[in-house]
Protein backbone atom coordinates (compact mmCIF):
# COMPACT_ATOMS: atom_id res chain seq x y z
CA UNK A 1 11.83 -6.62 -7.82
CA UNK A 2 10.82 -7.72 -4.22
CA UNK A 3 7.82 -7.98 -3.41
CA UNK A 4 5.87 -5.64 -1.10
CA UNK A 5 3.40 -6.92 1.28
CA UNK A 6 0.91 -4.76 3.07
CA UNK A 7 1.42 -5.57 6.97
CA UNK A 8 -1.72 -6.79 9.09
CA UNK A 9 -2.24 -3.52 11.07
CA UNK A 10 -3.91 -4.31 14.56
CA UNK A 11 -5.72 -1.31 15.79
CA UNK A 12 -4.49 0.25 19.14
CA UNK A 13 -7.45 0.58 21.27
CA UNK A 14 -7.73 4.05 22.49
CA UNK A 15 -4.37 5.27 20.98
CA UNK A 16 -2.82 8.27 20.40
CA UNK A 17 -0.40 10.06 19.55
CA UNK A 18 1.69 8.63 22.86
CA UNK A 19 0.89 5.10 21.74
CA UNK A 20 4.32 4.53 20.72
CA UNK A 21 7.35 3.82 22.65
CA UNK A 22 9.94 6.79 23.81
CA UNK A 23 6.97 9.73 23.05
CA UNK A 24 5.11 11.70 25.72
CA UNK A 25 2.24 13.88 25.67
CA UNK A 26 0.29 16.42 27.54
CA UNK A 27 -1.79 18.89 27.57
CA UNK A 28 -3.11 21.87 30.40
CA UNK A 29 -4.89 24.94 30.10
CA UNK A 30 -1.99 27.35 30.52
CA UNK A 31 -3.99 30.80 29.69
CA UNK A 32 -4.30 31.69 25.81
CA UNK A 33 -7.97 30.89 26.34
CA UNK A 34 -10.20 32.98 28.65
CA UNK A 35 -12.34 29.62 29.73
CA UNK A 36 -9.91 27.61 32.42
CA UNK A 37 -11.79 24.70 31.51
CA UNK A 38 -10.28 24.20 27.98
CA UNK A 39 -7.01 22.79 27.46
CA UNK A 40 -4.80 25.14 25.36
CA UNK A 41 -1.22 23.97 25.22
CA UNK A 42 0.40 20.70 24.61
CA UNK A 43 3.57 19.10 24.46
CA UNK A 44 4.73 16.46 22.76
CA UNK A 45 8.43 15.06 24.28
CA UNK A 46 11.10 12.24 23.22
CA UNK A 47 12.72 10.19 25.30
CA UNK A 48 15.91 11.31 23.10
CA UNK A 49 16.86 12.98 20.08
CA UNK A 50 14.38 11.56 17.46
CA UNK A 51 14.36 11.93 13.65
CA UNK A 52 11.41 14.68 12.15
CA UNK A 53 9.73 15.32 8.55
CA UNK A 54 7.37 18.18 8.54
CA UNK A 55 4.45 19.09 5.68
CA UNK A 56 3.29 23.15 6.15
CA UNK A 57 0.94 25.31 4.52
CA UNK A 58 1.87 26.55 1.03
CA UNK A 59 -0.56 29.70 2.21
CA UNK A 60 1.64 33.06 1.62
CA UNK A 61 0.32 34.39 5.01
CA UNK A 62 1.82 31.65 6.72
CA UNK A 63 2.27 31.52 10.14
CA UNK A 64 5.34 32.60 12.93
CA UNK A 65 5.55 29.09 14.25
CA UNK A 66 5.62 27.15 10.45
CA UNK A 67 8.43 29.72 9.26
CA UNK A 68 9.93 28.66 12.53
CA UNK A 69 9.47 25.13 12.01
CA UNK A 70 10.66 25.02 8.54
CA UNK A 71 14.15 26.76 9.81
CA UNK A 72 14.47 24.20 12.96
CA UNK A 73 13.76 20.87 10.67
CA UNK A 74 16.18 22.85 7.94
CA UNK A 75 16.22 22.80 3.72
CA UNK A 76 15.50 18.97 3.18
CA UNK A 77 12.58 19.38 5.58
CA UNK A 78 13.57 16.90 7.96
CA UNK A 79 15.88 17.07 11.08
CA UNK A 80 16.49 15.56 15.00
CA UNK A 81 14.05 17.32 17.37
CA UNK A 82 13.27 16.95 20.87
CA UNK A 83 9.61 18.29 21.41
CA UNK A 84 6.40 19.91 19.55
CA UNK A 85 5.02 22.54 21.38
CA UNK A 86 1.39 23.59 20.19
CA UNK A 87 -1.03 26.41 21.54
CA UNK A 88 -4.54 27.02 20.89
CA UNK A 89 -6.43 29.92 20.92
CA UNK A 90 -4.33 32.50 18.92
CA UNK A 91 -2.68 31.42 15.47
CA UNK A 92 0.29 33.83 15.93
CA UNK A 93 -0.01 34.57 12.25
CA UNK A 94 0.15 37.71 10.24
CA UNK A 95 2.07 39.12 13.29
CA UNK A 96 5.60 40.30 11.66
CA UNK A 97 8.87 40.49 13.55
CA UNK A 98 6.99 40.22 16.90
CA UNK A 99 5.51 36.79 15.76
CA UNK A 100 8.35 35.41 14.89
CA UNK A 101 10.22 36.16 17.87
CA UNK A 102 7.45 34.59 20.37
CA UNK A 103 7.87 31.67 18.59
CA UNK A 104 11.58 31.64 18.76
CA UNK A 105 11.50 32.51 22.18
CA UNK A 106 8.63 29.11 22.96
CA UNK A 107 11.45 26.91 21.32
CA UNK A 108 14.23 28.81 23.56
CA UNK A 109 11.78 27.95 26.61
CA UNK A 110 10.75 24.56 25.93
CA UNK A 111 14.30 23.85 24.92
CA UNK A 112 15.43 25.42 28.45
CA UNK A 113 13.06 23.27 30.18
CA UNK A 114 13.58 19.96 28.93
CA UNK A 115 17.51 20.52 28.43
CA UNK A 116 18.31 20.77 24.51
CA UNK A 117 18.76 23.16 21.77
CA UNK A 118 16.23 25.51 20.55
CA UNK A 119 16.69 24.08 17.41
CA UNK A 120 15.72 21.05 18.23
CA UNK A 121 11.88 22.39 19.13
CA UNK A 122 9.09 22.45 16.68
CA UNK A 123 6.17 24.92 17.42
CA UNK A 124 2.76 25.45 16.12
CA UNK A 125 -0.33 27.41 17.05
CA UNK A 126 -3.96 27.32 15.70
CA UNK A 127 -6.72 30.16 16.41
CA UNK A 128 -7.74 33.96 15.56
CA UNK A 129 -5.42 35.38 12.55
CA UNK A 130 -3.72 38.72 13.43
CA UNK A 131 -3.30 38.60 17.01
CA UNK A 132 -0.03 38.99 18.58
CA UNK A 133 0.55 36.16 20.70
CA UNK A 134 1.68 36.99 24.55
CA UNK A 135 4.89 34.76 25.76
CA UNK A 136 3.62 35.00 29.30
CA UNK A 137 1.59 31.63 29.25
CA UNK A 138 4.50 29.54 27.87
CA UNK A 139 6.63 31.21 30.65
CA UNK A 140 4.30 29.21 33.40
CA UNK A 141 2.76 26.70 31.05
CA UNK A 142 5.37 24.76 29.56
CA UNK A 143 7.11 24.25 33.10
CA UNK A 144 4.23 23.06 34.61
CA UNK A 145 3.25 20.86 31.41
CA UNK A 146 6.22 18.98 31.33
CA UNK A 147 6.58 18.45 35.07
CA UNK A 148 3.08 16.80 34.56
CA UNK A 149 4.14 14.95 31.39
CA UNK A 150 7.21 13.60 33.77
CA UNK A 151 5.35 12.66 36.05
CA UNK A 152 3.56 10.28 33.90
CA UNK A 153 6.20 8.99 32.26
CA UNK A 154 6.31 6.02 34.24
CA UNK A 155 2.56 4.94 34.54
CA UNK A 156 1.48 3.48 31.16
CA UNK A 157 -1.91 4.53 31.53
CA UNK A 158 -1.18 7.85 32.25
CA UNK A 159 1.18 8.38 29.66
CA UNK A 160 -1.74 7.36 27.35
CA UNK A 161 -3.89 9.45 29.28
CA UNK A 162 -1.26 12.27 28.93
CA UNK A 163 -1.72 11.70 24.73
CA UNK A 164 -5.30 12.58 25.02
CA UNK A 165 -4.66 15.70 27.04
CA UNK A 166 -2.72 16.81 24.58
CA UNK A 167 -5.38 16.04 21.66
CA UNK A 168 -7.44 18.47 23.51
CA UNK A 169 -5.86 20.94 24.14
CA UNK A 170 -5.02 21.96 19.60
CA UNK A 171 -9.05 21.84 19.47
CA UNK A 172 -10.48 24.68 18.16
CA UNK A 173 -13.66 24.56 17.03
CA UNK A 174 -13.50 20.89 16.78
CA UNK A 175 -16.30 19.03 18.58
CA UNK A 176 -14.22 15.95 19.69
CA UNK A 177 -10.21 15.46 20.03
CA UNK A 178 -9.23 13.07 16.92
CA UNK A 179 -6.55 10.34 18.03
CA UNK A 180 -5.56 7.08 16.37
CA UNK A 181 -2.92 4.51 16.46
CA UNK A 182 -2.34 1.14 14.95
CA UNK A 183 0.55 -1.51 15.30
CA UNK A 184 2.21 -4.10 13.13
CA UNK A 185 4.61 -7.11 13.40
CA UNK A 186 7.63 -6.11 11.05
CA UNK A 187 9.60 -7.75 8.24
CA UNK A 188 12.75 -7.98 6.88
CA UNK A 189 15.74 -6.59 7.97
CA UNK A 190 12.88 -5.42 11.17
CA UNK A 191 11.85 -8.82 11.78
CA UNK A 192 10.93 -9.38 15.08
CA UNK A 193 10.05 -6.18 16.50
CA UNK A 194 6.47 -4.77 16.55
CA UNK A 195 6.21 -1.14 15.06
CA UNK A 196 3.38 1.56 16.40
CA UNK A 197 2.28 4.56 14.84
CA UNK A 198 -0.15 6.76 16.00
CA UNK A 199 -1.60 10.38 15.67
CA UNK A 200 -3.93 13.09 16.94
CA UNK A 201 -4.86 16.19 14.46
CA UNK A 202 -7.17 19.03 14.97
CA UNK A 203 -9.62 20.77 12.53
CA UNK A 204 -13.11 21.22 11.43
CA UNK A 205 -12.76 24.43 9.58
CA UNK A 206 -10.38 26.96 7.28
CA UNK A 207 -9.85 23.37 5.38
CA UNK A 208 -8.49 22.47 1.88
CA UNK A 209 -4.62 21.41 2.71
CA UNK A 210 -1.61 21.92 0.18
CA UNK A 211 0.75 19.97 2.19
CA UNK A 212 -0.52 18.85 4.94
CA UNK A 213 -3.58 19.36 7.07
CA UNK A 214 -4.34 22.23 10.44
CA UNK A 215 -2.57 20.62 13.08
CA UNK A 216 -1.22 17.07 13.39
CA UNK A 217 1.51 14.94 14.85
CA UNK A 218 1.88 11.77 13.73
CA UNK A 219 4.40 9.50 15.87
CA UNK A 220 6.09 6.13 15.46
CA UNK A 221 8.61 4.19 17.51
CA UNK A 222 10.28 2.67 14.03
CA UNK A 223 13.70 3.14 13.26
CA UNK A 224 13.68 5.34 10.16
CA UNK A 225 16.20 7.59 8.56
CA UNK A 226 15.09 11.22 8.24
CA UNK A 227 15.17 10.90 4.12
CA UNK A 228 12.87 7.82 4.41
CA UNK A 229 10.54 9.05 6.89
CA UNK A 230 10.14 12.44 4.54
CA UNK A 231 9.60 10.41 2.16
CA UNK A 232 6.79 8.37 3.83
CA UNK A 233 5.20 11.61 5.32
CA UNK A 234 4.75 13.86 1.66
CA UNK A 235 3.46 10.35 -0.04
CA UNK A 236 1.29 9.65 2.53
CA UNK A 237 -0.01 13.47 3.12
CA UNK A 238 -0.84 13.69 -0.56
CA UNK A 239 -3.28 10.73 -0.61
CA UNK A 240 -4.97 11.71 2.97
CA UNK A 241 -4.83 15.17 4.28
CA UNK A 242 -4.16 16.77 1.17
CA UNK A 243 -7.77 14.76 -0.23
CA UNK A 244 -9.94 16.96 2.55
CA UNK A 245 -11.89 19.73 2.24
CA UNK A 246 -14.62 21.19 4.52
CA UNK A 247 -15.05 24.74 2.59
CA UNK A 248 -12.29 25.20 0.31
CA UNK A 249 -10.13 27.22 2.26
CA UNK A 250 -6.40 26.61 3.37
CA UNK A 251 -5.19 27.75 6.76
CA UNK A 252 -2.18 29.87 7.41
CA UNK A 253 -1.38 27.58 9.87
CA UNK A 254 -1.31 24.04 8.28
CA UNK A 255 1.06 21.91 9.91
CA UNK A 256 1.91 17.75 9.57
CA UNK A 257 4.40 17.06 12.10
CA UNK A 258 6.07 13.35 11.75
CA UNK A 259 8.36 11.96 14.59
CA UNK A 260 10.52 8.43 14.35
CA UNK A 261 11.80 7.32 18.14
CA UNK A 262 13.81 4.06 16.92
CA UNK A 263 12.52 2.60 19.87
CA UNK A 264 10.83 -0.50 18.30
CA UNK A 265 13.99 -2.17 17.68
CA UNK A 266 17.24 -0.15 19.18
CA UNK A 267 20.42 -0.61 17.30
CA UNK A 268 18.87 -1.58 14.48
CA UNK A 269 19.86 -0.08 10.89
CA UNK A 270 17.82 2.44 10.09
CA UNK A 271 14.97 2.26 7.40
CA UNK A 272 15.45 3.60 3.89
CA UNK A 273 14.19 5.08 1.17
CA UNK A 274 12.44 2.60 -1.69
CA UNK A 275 12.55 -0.44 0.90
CA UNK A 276 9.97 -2.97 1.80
CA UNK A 277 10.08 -1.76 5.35
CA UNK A 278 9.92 1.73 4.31
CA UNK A 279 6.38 0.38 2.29
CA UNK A 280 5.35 -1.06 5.69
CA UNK A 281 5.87 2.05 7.61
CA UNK A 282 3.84 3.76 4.82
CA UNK A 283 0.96 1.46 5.16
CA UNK A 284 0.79 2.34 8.72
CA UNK A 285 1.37 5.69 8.47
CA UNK A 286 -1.44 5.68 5.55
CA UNK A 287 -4.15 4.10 7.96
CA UNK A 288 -3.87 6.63 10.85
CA UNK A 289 -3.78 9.78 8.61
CA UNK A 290 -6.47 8.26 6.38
CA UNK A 291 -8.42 7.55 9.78
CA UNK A 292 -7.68 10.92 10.66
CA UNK A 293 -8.63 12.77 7.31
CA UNK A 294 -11.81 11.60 7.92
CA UNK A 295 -12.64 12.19 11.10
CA UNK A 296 -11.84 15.99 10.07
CA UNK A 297 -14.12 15.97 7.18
CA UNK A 298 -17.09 14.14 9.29
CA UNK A 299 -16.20 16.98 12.09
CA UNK A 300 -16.37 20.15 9.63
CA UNK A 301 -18.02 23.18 11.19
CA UNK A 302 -21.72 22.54 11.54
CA UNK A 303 -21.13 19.17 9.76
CA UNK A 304 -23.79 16.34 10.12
CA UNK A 305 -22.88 14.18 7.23
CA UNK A 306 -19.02 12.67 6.37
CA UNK A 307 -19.02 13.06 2.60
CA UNK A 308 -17.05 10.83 0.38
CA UNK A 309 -16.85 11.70 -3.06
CA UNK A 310 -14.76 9.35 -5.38
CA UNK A 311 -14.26 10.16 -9.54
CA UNK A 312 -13.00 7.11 -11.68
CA UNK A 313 -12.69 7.35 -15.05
CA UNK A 314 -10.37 10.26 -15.88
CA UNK A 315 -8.05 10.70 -18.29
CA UNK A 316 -5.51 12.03 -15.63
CA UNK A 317 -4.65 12.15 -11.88
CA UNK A 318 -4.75 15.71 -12.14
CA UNK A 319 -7.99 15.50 -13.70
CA UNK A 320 -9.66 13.44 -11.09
CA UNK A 321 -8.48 14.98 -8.35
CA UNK A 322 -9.86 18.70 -10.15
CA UNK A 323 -13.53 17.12 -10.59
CA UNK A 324 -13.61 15.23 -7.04
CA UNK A 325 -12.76 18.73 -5.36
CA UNK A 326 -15.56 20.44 -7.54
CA UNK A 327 -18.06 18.33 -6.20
CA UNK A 328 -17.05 18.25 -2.50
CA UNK A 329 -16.25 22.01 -2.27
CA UNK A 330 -19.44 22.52 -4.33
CA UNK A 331 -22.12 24.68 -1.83
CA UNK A 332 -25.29 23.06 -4.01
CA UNK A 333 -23.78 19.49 -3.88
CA UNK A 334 -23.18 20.22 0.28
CA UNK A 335 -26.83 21.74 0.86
CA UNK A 336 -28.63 19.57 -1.25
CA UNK A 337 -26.70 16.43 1.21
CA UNK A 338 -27.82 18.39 3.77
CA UNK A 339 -31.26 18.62 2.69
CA UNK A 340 -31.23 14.53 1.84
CA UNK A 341 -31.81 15.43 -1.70
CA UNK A 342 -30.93 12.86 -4.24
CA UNK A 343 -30.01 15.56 -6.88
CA UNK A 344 -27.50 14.04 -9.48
CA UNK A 345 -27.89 17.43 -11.51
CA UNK A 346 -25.89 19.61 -8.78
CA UNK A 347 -23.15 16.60 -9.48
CA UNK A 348 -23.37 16.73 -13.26
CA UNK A 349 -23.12 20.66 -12.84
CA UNK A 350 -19.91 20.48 -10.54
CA UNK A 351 -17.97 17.96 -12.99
CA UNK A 352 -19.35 20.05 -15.94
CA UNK A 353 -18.21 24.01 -14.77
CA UNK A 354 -14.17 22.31 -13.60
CA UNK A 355 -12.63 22.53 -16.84
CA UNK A 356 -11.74 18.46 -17.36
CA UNK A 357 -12.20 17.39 -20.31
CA UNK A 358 -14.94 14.56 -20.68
CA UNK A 359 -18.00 13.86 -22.89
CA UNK A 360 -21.19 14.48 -21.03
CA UNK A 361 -22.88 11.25 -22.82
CA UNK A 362 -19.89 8.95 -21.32
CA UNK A 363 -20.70 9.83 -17.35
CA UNK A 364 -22.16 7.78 -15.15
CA UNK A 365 -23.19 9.22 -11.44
CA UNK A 366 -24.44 6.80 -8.50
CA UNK A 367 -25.19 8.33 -4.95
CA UNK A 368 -25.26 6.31 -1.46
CA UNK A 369 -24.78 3.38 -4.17
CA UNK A 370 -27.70 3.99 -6.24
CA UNK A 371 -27.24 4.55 -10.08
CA UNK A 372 -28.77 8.60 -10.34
CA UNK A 373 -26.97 9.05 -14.07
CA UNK A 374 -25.94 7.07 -16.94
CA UNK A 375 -24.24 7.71 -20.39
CA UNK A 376 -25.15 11.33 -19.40
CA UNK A 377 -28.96 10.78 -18.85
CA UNK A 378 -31.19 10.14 -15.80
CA UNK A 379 -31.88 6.53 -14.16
CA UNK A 380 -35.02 6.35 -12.04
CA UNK A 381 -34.52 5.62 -8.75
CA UNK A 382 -36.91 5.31 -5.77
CA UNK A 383 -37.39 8.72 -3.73
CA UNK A 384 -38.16 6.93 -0.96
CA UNK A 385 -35.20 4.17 -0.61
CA UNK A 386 -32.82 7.34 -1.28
CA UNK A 387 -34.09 9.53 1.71
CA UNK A 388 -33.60 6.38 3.79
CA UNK A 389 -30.05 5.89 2.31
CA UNK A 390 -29.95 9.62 3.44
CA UNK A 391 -30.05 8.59 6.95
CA UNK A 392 -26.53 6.69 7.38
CA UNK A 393 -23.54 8.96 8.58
CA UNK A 394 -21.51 8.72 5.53
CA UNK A 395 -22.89 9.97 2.45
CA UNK A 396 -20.96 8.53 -0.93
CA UNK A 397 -21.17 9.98 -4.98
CA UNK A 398 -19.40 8.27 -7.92
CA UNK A 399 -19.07 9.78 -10.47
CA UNK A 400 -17.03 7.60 -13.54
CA UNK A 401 -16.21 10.12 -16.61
CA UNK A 402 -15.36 8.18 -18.98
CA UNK A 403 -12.52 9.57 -20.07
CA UNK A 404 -9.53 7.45 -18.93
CA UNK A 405 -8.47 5.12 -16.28
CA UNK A 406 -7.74 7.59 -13.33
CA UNK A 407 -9.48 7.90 -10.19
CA UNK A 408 -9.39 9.34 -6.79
CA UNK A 409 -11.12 9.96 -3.61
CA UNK A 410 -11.82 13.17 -1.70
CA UNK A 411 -13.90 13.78 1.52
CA UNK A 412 -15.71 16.62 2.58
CA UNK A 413 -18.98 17.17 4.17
CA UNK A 414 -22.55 18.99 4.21
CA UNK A 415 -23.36 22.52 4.68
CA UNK A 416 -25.62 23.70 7.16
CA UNK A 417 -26.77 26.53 8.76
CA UNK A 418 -24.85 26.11 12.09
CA UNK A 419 -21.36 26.35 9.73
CA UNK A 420 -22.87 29.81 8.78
CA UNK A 421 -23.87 30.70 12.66
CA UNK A 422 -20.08 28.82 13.51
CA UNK A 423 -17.75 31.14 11.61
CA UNK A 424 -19.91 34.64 12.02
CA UNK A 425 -19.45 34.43 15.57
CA UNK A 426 -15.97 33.13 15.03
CA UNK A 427 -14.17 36.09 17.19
CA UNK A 428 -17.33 36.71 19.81
């Protein structure tokens, strides 16, 4: 078997989601949201017809615009599409026939504006649940939007510029747009041609993916079959988005968007499946959804602490992954963070209550690097060196179980009392 080597990935400095060749971006405030100074629509364009995977909620209230989506990308879940159209401010979910038929109508509009088939748009909308979603600003918005994104089309920097509008305008309650891209130089049958991929995603709340994560588009100018690329997207979703959680909850609205241009190296035969440039593409990929993974978790509602929590030692994936989650979506594990208190016994607790199977007198715990727990029983540690351990941004527990060889990683974050204050005035 040939062997795989990771690419050097070069980090795109402020990329985006328009970082790579033949995509477009922007975003305006076209009226879903009563403030005129928030962005609340974006479009994402291709130069031409570009290959799409997509990753949705596995929520049963799921959203107009994802049963829309699925349809458009069709029953192996990928398909050629010409543009993403996203709104903020209303979710268009649990809205019936109505729903559905705004979002058909978006994809009719957007399609009608930029000159393709309906089928070929994707759609997606984050916000309030239960809220029938008025056509009205698409009507004006997406005409205006994409004369803006055309007229930026030529100017590099504003194209780029045009990426971040559009990272701005899916925020919610998200303190920050989240936007990434890296590069690398390719191999094999690619080699030659320099590949980007880049991203933007949105969310901060209503988090525990099956499938993908709230909103994100992740882009890349490779030339990539749609099997491959589907491929690349579900593996890759799995060990990032699908390893957050801010409070255990899954939208209705989840949405992983992946686009391939070709433009990196025209004419060349696409990639496939189970190739060593389909591995490269998945490294990239990896890095900007891992990238972007965290910066949801570290931007959870009321969040002032990126939690990782990592379990080793289990006697399956399933396993590890089951006691990772009950620590991070554990409310005494997140307020004790919060609180800077080095309590392994909310840990021990979490691991103990999630059904894996482990002997108590095989775990070991460490927290911000410090061994808290050994062969079930407490190591002193010094109080004082932990609270200033307490002070860095990122806040890791280990926790090894003895029990096998698995291991995973999951990140989450603290819980405070402005998550509280966030989500019970949610709708005021």
């Amino acid at each position: 078997m040939e062997q795989i080597i990771a690419p050097k990935l070069s980090v795109i400095a402020d990329g985006g989601v328009a970082s790579p060749a033949g995509i477009h971006a922007g975003g305006i405030h076209a009226g879903f949201r009563k403030n005129p100074q928030r962005f609340d629509l974006a479009l994402v364009e291709v130069d031409e017809r570009a290959v799409a995977a997509g990753a949705f909620t596995t929520n049963k209230f799921c959203a107009a615009p994802v049963t829309v989506s699925r349809a458009h990308l069709g029953k192996g879940g990928s398909a050629p599409i010409r543009a993403v159209c996203i709104n903020s401010g209303n979710a268009n979910a649990a809205t019936g026939e109505e729903g559905l038929e705004c979002a058909e109508a978006t994809c009719a509009l957007v399609a009608k504006t930029i000159g393709c088939e309906p089928e070929q748009v994707l759609v997606a909308s984050t916000g309030v649940i239960g809220q029938l979603l008025d056509v009205a600003p698409f009507e004006t918005g997406v005409p205006a939007l994409h004369d803006k994104i055309c007229a930026q089309a030529t100017d590099e920097s504003l194209r780029l510029s045009g990426g971040h509008d559009a990272a701005r305008a899916i925020m919610t309650t998200d303190t920050h747009p989240k936007e990434y891209a890296v590069s690398y130089e390719a191999g094999g049958s690619l080699a030659g041609s320099t590949v980007t991929v880049g991203g933007m995603c949105k969310g901060s709340g209503m988090i525990m993916p099956n499938m993908a994560t709230m909103i994100a588009i992740i882009s890349t100018d490779a030339p990539v079959s749609a099997a491959a690329l589907h491929e690349v997207l579900l593996g890759v979703v799995k060990k990032t988005f699908n390893k957050v959680t801010v409070d255990s909850d899954t939208s209705t609205n989840d949405t992983c968007i992946a686009i391939a241009t070709g433009k990196a190296a025209a004419g060349a035969a696409p990639i496939e499946p189970g190739t060593p440039e389909a591995a490269e593409l998945a490294c990239a990929v990896n890095a900007v959804c891992q990238h972007l993974a965290r910066e949801i978790a570290a931007d959870g509602e009321g969040a002032s602490k990126l939690v990782t929590v990592t379990v080793a030692g289990a006697a399956t994936d399933e396993d590890a992954d089951t006691a990772a989650r009950a620590i991070a979506n554990s409310p005494l594990v997140k307020t004790a963070i919060y609180g800077h208190d080095c309590n392994w016994g909310r840990i021990a607790m979490a691991l103990g209550k999630c059904g894996v199977a482990f002997d108590q007198r095989d775990v070991d715990i460490d927290i911000m690097g410090m061994p808290v727990c050994r062969d079930g029983l407490t190591v002193a540690f010094d109080e004082d060196e932990a609270l200033r351990r307490f002070e860095e941004p990122e806040i890791t527990i280990w926790a090894d179980l003895g029990a096998g060889a698995c291991e995973t990683t999951v990140w989450t974050c603290d819980l405070t009392h402005e998550y509280v204050k966030i989500n019970g005035e949610y709708r005021t």
